[in-house]
PDB file of N, CA and C in Angstrom:
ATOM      1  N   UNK A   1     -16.481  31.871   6.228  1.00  0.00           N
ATOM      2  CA  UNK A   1     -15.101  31.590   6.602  1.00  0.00           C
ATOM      3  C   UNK A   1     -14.204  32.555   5.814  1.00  0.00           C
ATOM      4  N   UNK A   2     -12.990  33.329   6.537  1.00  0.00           N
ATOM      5  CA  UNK A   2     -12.546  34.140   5.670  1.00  0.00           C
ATOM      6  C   UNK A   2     -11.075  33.481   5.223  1.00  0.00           C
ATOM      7  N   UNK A   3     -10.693  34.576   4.485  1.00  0.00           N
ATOM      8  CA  UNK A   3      -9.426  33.527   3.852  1.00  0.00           C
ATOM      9  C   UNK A   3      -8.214  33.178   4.638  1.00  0.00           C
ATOM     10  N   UNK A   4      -7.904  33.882   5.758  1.00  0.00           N
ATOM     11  CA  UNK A   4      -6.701  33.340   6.666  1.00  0.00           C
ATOM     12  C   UNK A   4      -6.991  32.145   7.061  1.00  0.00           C
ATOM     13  N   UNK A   5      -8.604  31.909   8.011  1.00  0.00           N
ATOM     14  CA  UNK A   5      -8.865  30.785   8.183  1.00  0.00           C
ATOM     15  C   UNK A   5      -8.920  29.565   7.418  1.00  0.00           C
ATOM     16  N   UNK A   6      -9.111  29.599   5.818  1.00  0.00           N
ATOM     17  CA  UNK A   6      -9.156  28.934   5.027  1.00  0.00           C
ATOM     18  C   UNK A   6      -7.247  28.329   4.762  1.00  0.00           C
ATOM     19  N   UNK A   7      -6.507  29.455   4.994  1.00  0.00           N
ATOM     20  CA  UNK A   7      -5.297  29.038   4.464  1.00  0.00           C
ATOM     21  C   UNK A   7      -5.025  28.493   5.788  1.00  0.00           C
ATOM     22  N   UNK A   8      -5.402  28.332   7.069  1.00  0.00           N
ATOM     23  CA  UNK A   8      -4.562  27.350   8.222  1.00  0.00           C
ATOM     24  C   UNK A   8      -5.036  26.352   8.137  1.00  0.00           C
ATOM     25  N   UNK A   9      -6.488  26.337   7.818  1.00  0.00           N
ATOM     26  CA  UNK A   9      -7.055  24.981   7.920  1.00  0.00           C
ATOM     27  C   UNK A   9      -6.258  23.832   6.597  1.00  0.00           C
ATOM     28  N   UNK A  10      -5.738  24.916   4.966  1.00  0.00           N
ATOM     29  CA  UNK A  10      -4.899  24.166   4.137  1.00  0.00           C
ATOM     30  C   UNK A  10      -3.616  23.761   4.608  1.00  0.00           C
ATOM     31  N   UNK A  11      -3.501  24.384   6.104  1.00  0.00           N
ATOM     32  CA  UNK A  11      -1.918  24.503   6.292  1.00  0.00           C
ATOM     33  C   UNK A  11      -1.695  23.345   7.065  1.00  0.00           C
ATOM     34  N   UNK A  12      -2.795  23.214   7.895  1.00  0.00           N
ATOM     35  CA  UNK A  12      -3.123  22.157   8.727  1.00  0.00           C
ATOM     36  C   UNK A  12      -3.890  20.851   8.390  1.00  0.00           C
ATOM     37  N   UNK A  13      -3.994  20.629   7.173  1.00  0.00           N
ATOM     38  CA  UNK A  13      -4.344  19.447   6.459  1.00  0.00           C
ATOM     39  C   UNK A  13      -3.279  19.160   5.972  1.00  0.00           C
ATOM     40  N   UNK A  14      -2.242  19.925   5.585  1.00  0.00           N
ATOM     41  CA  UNK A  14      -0.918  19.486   5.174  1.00  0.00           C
ATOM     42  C   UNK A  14      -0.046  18.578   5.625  1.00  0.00           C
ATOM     43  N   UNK A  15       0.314  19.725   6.555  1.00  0.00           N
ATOM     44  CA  UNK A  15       0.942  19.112   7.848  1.00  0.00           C
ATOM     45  C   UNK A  15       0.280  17.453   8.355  1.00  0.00           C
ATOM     46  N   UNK A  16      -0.258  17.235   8.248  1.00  0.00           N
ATOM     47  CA  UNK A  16      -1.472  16.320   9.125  1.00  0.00           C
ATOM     48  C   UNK A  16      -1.412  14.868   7.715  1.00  0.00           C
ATOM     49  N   UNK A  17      -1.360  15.253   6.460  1.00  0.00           N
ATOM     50  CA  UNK A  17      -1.220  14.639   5.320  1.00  0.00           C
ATOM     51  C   UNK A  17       0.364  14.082   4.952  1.00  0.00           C
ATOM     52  N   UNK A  18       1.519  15.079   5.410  1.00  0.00           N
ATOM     53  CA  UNK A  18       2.965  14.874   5.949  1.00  0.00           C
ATOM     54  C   UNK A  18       3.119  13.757   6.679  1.00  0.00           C
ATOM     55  N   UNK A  19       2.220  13.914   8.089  1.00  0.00           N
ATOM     56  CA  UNK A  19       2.829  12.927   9.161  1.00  0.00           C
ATOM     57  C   UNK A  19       2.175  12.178   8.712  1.00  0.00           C
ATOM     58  N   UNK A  20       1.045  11.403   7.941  1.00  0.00           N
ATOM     59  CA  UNK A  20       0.709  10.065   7.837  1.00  0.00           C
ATOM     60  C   UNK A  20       1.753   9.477   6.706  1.00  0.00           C
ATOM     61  N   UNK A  21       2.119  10.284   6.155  1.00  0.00           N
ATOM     62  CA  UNK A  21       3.118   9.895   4.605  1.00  0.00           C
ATOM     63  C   UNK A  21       4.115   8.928   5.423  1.00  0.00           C
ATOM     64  N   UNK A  22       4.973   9.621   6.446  1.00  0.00           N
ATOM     65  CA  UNK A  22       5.422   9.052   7.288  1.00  0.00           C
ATOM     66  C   UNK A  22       5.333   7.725   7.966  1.00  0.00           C
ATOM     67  N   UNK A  23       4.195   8.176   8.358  1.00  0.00           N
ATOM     68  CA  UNK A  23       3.996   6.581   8.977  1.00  0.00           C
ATOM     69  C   UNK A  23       3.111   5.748   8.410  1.00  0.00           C
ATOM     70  N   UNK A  24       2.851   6.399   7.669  1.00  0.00           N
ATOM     71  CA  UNK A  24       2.429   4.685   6.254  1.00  0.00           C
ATOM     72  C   UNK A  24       3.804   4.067   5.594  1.00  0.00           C
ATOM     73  N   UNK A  25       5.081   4.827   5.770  1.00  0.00           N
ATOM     74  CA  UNK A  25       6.369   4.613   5.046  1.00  0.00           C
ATOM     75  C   UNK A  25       6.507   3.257   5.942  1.00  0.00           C
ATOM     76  N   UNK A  26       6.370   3.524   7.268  1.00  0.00           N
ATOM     77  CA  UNK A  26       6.807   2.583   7.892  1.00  0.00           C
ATOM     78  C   UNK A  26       5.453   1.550   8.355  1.00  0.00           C
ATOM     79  N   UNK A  27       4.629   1.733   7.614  1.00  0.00           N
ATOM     80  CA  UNK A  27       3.560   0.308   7.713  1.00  0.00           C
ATOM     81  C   UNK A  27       3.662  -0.656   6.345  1.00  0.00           C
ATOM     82  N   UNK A  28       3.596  -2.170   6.835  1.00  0.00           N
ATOM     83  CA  UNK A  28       3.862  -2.833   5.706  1.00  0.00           C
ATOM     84  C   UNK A  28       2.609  -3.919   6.017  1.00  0.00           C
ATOM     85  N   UNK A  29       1.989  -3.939   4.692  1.00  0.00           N
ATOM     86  CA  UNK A  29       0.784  -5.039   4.533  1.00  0.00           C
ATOM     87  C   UNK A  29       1.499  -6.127   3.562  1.00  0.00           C
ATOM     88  N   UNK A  30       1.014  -7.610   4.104  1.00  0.00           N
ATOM     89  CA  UNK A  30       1.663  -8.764   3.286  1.00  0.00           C
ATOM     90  C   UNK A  30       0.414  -9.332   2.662  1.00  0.00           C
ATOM     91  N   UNK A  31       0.426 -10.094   1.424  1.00  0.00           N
ATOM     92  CA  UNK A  31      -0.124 -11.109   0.446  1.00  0.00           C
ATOM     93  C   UNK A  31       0.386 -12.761  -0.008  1.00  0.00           C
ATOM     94  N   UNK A  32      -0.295 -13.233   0.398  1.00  0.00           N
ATOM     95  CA  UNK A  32       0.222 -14.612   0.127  1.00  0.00           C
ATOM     96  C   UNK A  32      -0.723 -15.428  -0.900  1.00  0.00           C
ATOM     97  N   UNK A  33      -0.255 -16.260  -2.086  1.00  0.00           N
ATOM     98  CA  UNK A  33      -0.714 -17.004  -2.971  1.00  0.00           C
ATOM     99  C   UNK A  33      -0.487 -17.922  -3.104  1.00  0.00           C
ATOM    100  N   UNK A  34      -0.895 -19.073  -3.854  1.00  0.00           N
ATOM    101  CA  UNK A  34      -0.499 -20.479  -3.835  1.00  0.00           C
ATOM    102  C   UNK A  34      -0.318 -21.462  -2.825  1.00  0.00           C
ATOM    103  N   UNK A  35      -1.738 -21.019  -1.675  1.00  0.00           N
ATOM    104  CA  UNK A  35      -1.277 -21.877  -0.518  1.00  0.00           C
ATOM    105  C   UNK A  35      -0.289 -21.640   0.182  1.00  0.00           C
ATOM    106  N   UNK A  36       0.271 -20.235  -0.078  1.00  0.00           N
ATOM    107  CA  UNK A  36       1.421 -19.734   0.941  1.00  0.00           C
ATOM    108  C   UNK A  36       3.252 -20.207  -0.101  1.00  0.00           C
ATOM    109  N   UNK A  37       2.862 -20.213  -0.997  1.00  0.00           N
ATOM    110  CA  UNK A  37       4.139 -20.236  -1.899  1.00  0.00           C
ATOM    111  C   UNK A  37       4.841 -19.143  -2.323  1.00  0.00           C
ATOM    112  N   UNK A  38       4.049 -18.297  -2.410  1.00  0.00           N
ATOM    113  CA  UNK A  38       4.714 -16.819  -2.683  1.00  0.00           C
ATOM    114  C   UNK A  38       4.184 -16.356  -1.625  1.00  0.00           C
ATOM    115  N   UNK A  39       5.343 -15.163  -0.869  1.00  0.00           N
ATOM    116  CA  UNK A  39       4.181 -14.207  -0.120  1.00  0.00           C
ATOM    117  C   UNK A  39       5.006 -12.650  -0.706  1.00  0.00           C
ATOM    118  N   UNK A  40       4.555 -11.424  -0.801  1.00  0.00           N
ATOM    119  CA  UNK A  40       4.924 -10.338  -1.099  1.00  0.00           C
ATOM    120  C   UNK A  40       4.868  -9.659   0.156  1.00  0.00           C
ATOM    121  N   UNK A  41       5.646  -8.677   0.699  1.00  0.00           N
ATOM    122  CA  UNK A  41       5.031  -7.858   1.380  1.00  0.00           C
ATOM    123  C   UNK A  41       5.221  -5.745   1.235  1.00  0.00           C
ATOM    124  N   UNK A  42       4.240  -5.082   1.234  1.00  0.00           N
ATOM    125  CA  UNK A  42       4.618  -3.964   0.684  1.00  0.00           C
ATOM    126  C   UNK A  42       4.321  -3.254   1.773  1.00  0.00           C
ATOM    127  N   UNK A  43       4.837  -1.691   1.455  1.00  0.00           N
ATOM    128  CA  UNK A  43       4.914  -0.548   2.541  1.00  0.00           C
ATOM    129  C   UNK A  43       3.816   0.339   2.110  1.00  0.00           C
ATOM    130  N   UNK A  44       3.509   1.390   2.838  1.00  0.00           N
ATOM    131  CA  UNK A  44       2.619   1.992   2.400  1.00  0.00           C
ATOM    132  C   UNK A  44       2.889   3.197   1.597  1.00  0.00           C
ATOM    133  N   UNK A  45       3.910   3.270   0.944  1.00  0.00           N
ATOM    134  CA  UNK A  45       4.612   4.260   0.123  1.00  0.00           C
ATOM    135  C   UNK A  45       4.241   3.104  -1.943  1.00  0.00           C
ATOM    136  N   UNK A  46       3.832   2.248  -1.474  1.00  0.00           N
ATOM    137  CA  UNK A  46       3.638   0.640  -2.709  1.00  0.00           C
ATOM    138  C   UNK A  46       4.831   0.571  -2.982  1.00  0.00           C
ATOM    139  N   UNK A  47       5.901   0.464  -2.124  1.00  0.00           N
ATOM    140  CA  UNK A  47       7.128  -0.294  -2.572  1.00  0.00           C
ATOM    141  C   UNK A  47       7.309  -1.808  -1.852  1.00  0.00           C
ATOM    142  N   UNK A  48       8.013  -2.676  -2.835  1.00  0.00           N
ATOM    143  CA  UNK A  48       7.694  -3.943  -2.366  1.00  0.00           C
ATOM    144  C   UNK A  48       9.092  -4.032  -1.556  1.00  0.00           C
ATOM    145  N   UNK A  49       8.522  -4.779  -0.560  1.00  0.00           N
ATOM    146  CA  UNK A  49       9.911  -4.625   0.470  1.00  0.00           C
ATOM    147  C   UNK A  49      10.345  -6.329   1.150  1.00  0.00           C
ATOM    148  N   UNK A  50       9.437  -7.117   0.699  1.00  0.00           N
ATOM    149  CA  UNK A  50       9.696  -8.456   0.595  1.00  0.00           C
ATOM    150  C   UNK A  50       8.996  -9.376  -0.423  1.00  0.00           C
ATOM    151  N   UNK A  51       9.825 -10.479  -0.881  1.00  0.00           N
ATOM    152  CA  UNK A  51       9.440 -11.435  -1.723  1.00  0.00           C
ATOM    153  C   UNK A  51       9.846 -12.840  -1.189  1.00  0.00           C
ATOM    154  N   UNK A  52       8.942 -13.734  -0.870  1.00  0.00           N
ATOM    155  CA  UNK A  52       9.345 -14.834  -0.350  1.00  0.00           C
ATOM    156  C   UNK A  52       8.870 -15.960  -1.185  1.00  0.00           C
ATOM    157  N   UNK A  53       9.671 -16.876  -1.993  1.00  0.00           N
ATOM    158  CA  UNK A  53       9.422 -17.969  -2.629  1.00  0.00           C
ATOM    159  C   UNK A  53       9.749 -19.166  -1.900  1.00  0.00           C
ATOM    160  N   UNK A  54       8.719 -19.783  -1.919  1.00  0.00           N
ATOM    161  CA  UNK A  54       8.789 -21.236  -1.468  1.00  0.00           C
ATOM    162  C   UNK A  54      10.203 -21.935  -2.263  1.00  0.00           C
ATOM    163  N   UNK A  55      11.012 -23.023  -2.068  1.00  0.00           N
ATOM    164  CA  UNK A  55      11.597 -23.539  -2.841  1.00  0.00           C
ATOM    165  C   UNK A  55      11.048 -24.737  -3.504  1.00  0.00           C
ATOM    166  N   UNK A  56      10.166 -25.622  -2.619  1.00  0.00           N
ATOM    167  CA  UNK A  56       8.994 -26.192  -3.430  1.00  0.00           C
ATOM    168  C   UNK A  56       7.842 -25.835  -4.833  1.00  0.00           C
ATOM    169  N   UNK A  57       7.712 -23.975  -5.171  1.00  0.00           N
ATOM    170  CA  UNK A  57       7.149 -23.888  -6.301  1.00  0.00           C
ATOM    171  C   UNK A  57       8.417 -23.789  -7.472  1.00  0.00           C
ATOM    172  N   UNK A  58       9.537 -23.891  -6.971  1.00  0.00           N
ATOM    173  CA  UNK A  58      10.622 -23.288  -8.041  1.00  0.00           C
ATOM    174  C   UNK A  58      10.742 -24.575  -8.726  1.00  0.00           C
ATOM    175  N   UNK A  59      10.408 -24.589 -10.461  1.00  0.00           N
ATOM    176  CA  UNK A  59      10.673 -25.725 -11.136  1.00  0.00           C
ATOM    177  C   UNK A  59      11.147 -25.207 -12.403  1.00  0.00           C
ATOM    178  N   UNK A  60      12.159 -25.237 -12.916  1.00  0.00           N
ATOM    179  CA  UNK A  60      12.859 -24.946 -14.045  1.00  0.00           C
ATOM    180  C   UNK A  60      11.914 -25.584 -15.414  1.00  0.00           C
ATOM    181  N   UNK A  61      10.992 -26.240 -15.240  1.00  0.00           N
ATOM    182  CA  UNK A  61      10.412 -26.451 -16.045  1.00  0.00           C
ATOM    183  C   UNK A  61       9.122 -25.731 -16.489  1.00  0.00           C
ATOM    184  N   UNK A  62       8.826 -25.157 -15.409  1.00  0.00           N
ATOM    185  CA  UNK A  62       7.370 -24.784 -15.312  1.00  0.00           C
ATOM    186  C   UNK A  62       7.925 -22.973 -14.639  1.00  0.00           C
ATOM    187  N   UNK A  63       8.298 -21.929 -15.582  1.00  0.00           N
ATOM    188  CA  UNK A  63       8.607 -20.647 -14.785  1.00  0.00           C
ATOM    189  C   UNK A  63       7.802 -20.374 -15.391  1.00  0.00           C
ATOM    190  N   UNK A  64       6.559 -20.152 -15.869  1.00  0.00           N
ATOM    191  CA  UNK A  64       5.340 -19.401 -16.072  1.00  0.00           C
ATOM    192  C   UNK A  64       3.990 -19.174 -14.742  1.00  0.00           C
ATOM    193  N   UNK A  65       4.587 -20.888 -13.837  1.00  0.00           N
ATOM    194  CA  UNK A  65       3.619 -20.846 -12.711  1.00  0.00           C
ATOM    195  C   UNK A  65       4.439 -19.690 -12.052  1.00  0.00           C
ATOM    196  N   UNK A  66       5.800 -19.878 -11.810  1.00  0.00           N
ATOM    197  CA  UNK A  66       5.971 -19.050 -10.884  1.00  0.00           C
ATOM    198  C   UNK A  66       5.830 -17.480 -11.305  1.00  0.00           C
ATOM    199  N   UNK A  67       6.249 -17.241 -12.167  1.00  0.00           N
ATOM    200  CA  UNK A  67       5.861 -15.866 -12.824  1.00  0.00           C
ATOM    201  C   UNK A  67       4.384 -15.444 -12.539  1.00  0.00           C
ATOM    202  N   UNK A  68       3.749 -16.193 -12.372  1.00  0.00           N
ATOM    203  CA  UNK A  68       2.088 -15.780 -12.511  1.00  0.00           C
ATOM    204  C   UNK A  68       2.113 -15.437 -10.769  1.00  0.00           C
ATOM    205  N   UNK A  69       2.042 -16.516  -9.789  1.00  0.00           N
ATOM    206  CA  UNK A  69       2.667 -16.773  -8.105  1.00  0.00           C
ATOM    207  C   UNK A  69       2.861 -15.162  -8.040  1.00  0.00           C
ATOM    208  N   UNK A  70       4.046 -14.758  -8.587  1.00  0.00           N
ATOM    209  CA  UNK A  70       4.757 -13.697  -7.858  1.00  0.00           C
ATOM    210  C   UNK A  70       3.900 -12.584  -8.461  1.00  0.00           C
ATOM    211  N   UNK A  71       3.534 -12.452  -9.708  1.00  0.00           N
ATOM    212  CA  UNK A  71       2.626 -11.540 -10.243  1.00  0.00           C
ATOM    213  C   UNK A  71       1.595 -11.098  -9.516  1.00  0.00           C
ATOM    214  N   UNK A  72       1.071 -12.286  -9.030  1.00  0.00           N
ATOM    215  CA  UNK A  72      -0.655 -12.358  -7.973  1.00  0.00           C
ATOM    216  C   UNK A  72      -0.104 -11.707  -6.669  1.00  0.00           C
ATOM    217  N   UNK A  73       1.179 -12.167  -6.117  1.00  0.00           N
ATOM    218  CA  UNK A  73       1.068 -11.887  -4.741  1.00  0.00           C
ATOM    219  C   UNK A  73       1.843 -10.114  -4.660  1.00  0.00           C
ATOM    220  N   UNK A  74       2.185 -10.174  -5.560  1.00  0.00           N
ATOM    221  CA  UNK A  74       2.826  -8.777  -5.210  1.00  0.00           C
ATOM    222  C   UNK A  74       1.342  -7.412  -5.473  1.00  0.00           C
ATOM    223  N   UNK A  75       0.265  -7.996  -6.641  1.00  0.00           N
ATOM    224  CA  UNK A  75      -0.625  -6.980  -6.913  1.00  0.00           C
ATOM    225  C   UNK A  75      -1.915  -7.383  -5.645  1.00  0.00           C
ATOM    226  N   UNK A  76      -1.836  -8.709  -4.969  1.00  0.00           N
ATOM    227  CA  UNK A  76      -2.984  -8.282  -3.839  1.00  0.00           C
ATOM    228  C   UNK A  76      -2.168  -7.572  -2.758  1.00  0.00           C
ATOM    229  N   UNK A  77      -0.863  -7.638  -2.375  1.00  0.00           N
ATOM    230  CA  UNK A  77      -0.161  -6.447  -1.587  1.00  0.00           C
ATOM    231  C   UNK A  77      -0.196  -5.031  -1.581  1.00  0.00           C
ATOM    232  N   UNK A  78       0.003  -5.050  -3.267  1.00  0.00           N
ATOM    233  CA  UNK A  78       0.001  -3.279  -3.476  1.00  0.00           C
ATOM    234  C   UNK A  78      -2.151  -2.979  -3.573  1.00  0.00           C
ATOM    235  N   UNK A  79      -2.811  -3.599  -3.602  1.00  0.00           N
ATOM    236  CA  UNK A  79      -3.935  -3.987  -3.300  1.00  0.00           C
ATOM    237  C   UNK A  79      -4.660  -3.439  -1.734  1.00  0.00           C
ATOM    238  N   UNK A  80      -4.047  -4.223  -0.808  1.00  0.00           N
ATOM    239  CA  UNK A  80      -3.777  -3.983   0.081  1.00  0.00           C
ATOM    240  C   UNK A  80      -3.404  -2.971   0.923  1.00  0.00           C
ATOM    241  N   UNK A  81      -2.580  -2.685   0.453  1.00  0.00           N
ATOM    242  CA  UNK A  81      -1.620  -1.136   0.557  1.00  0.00           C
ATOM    243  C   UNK A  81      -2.612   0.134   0.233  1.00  0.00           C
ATOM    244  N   UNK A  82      -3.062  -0.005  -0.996  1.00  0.00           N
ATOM    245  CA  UNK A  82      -4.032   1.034  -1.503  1.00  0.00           C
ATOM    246  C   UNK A  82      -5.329   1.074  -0.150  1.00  0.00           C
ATOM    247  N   UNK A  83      -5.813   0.082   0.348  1.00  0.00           N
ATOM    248  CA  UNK A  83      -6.911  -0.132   1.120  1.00  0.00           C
ATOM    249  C   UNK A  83      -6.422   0.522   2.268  1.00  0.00           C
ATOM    250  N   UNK A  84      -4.947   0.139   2.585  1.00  0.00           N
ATOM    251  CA  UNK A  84      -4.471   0.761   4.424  1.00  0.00           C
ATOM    252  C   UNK A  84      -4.734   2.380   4.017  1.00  0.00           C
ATOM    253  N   UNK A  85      -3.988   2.939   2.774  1.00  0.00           N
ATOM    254  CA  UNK A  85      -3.999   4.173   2.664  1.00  0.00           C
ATOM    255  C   UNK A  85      -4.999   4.972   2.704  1.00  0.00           C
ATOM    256  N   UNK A  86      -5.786   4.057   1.944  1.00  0.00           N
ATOM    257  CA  UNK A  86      -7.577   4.958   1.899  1.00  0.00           C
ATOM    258  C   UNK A  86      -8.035   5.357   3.149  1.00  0.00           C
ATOM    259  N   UNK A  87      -7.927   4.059   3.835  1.00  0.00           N
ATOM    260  CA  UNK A  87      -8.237   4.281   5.420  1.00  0.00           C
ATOM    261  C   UNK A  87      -7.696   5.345   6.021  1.00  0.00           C
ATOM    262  N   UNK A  88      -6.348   5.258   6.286  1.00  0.00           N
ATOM    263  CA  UNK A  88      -5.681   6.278   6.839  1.00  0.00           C
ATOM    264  C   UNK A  88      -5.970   7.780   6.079  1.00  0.00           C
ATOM    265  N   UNK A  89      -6.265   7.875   5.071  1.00  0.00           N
ATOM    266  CA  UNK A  89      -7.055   8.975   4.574  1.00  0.00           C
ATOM    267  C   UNK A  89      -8.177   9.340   4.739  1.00  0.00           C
ATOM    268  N   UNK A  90      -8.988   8.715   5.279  1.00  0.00           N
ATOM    269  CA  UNK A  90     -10.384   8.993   5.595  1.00  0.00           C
ATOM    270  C   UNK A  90     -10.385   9.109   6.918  1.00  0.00           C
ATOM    271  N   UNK A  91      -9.300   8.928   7.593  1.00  0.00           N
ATOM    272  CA  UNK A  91      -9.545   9.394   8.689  1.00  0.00           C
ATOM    273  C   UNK A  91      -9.036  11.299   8.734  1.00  0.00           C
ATOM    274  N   UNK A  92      -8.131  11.691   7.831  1.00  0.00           N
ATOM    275  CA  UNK A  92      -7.975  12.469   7.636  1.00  0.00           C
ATOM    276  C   UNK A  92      -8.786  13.764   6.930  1.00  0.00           C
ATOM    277  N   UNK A  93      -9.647  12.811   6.158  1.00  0.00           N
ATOM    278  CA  UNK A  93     -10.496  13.927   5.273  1.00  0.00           C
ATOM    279  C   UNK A  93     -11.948  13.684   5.598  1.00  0.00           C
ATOM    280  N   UNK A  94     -12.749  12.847   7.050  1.00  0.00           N
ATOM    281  CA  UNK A  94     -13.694  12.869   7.556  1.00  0.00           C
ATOM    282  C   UNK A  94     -14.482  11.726   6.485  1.00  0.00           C
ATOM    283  N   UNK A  95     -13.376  10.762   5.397  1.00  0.00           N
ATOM    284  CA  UNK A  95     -14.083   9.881   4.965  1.00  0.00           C
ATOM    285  C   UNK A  95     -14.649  10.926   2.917  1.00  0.00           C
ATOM    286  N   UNK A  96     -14.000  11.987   2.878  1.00  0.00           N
ATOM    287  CA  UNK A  96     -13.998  11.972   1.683  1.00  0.00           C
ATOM    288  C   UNK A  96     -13.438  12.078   0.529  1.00  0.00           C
ATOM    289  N   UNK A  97     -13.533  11.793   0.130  1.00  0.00           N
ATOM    290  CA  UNK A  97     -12.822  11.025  -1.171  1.00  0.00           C
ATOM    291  C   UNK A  97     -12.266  12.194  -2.112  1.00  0.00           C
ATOM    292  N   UNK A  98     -11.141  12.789  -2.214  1.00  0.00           N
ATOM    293  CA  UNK A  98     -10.179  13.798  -2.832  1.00  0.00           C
ATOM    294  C   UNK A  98     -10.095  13.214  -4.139  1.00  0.00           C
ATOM    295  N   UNK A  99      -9.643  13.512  -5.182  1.00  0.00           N
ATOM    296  CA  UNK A  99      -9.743  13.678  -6.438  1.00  0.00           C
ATOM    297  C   UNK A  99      -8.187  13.588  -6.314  1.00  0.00           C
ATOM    298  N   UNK A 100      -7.306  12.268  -7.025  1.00  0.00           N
ATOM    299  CA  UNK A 100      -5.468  12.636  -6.953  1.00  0.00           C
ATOM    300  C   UNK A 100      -4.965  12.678  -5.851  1.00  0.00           C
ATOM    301  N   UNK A 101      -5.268  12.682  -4.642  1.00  0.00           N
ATOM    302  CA  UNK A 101      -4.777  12.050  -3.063  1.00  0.00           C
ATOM    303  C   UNK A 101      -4.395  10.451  -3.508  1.00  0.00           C
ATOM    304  N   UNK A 102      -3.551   9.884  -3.220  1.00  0.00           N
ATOM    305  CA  UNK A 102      -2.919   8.733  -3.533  1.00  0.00           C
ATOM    306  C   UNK A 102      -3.639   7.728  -4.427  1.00  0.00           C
TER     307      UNK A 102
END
């Protein structure tokens, strides 16, 4: 393979690595804990873009449960998120695994 070909095929993994950035921005995976008391939901960029608390776990006495609730549901989201991305990366790189790709 000579080197022009080498630099379209980098040029064209780029490009191709661009448009999924894109539209993982706009995919969102959700997590729910506590029997559905917290739910998180994140984008595929791992920004959290919803938080939903039950008003049934909220107890002024007890904010360590809920602290823990929101802790759990936001890290099986970004969890989650990591898993959509991989995917969508392996479809991109024929399934192998880059070194610092997200």
């Amino acid at each position: 393979m000579d080197m022009k070909q080498m630099v379209k095929q980098a040029q064209q993994f780029q490009q191709r690595l661009t448009e999924m950035q894109g539209e993982l921005a706009g995919k969102q995976v959700s997590a729910s804990v506590g029997g559905g008391m917290v739910s998180a939901t994140v984008n595929g960029r791992h920004e959290l873009v919803s938080l939903i608390i039950d008003k049934e776990v909220v107890d002024p006495a007890d904010t360590q449960m809920l602290q823990d609730l929101v802790v759990s549901a936001v890290n099986e989201a970004m969890r989650k998120a990591q898993a959509m991305i991989e995917a969508e990366m392996a479809k991109i790189t024929g399934g192998i695994k880059i070194p610092g790709m997200f």
